[in-house]
Protein backbone atom coordinates (compact mmCIF):
# COMPACT_ATOMS: atom_id res chain seq x y z
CA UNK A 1 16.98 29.22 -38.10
CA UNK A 2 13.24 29.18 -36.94
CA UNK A 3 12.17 28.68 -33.52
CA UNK A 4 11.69 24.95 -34.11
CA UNK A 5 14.48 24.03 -36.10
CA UNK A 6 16.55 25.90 -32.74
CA UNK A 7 14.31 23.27 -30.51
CA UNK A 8 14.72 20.28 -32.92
CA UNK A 9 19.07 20.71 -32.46
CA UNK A 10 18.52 21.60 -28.34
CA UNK A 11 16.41 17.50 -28.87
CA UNK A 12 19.06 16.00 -31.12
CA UNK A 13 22.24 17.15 -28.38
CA UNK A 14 19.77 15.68 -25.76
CA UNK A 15 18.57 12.48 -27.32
CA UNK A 16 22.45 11.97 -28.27
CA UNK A 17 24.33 12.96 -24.87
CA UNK A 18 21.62 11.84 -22.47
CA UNK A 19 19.97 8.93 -24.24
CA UNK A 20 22.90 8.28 -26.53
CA UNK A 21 25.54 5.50 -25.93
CA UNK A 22 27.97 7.64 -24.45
CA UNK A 23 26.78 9.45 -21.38
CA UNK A 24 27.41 13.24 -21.46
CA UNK A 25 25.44 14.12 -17.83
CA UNK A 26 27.24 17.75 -18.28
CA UNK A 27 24.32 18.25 -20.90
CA UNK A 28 21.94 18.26 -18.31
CA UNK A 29 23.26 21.50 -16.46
CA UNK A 30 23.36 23.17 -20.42
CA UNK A 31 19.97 22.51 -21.81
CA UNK A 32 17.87 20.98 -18.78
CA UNK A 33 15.78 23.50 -16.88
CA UNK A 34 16.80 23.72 -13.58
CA UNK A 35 13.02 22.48 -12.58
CA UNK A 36 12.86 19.99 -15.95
CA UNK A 37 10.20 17.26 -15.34
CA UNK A 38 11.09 14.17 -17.16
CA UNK A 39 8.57 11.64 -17.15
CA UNK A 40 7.78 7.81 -18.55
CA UNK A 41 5.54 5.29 -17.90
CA UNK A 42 8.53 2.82 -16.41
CA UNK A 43 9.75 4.97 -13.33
CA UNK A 44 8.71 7.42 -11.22
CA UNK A 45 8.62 10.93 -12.72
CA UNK A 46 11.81 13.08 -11.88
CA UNK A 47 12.49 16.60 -11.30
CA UNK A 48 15.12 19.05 -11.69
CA UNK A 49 18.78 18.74 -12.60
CA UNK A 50 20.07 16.63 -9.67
CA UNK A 51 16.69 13.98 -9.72
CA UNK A 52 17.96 13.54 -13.40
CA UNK A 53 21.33 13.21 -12.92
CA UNK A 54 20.61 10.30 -10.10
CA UNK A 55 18.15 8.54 -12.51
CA UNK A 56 20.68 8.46 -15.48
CA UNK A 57 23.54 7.71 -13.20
CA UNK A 58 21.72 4.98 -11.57
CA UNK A 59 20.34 3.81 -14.78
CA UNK A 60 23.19 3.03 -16.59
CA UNK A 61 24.86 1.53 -13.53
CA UNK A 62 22.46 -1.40 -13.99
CA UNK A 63 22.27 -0.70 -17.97
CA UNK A 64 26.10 0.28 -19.06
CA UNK A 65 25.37 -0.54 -22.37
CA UNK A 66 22.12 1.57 -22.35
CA UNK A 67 21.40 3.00 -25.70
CA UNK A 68 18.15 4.73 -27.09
CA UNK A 69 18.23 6.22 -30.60
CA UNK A 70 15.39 8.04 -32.87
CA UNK A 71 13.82 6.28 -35.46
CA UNK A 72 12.25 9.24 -37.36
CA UNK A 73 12.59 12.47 -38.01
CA UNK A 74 11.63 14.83 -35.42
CA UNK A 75 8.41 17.21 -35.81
CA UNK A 76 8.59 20.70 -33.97
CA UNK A 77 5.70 23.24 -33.75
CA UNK A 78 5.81 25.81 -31.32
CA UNK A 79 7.76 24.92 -28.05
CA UNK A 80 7.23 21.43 -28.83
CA UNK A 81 9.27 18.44 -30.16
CA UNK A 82 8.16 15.14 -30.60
CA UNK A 83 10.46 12.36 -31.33
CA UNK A 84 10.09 8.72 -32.17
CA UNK A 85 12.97 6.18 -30.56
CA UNK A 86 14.07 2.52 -29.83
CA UNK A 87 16.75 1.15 -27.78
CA UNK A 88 17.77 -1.07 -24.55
CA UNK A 89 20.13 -2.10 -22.65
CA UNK A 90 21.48 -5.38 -21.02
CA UNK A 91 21.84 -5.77 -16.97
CA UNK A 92 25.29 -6.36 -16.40
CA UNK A 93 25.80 -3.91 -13.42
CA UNK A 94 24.28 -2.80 -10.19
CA UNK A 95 20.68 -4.16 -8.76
CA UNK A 96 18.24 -1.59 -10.51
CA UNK A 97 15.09 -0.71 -8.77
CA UNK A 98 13.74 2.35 -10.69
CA UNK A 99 10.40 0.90 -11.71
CA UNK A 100 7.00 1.98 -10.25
CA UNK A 101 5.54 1.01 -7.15
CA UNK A 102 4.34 -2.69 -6.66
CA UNK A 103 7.27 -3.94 -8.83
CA UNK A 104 10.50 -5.62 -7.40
CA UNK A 105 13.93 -4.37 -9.52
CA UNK A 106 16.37 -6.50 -10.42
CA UNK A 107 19.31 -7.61 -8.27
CA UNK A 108 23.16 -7.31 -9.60
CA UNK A 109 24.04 -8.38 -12.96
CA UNK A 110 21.08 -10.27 -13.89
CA UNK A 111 22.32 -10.75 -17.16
CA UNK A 112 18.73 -9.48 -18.73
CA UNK A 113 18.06 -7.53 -22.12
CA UNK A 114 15.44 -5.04 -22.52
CA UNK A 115 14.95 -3.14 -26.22
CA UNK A 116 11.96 -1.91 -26.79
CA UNK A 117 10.18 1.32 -28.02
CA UNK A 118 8.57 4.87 -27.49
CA UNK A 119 7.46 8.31 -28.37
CA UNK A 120 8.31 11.75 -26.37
CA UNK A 121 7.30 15.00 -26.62
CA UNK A 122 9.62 17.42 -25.57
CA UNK A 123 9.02 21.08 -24.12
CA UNK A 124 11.74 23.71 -25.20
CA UNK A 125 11.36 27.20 -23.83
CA UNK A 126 14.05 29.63 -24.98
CA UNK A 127 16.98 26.52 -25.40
CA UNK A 128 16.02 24.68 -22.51
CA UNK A 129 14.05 21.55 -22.08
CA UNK A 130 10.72 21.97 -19.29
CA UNK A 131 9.59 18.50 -20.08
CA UNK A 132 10.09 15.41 -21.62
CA UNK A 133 7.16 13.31 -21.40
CA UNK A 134 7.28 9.96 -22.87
CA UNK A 135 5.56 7.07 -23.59
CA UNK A 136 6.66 4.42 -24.09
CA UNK A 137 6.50 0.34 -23.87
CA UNK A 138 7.28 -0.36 -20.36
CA UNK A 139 5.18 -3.48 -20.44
CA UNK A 140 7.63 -5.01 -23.18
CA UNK A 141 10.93 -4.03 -21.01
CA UNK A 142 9.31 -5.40 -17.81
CA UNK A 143 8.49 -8.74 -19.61
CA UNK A 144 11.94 -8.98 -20.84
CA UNK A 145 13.63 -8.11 -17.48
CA UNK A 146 11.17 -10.78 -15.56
CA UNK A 147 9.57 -8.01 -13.43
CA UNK A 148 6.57 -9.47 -15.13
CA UNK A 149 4.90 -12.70 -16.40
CA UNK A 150 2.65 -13.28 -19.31
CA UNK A 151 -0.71 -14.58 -18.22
């Protein structure tokens, strides 16, 4: 296999252990970087194995049905993958106060749905992800949750 066809199946195992329905946080310690920056416009940016593992932890402790999925095929060139994706969750579990500053979270089992969309680029650099770098529409998952009101 090429160089990006290896880096498109190190994105597929992460968007389908990580992102995927069914948590796999072992996948982190395989093809994360021990110094992986993963970063969206929603939260905070995180670093390295452990800031990860809190995130997704924490994340689908508010979220347990949380669920992202691509919605394309994925395009590779160099180190690079970029992926297209939708999904959600519902708040059925803890309080959840990963959003940026300026924003109160949610408190316990609010009973809110968020689904909404994005794009990432991905940085793989001999099998593991560097980066993940997303963007996607916060503004549509913070209207849904209430952390925001339309004008």
């Amino acid at each position: 296999m090429s160089k990006e066809e290896d880096n498109k199946a190190v994105v597929v195992r992460w968007f389908t252990e990580f992102w995927g329905k069914d948590v796999n946080l072992a996948v982190i310690d395989e093809i994360a970087h021990p110094d992986m920056l993963l970063h969206y416009s929603l939260h905070e940016p995180r670093r390295g194995r452990a800031d990860i593992k809190a995130f997704m932890t924490d994340f689908r402790a508010a979220f347990p049905d949380l669920n992202f999925w691509g919605t394309a095929d994925l395009i590779a060139e160099g180190d690079y993958v970029v992926g297209q994706w939708e999904g959600g969750g519902t708040q059925t579990g803890a309080a959840w106060n990963d959003v940026l500053p300026g924003y109160e979270g949610l408190p316990a089992a609010t009973g809110r749905k968020m689904h909404f969309t994005g794009k990432t680029v991905l940085k793989v650099v001999d099998g593991l992800i560097v980066e993940e770098n997303g963007l996607d529409d916060g503004l549509t998952a913070m209207l849904q949750l209430g952390l925001i009101k339309k004008a």
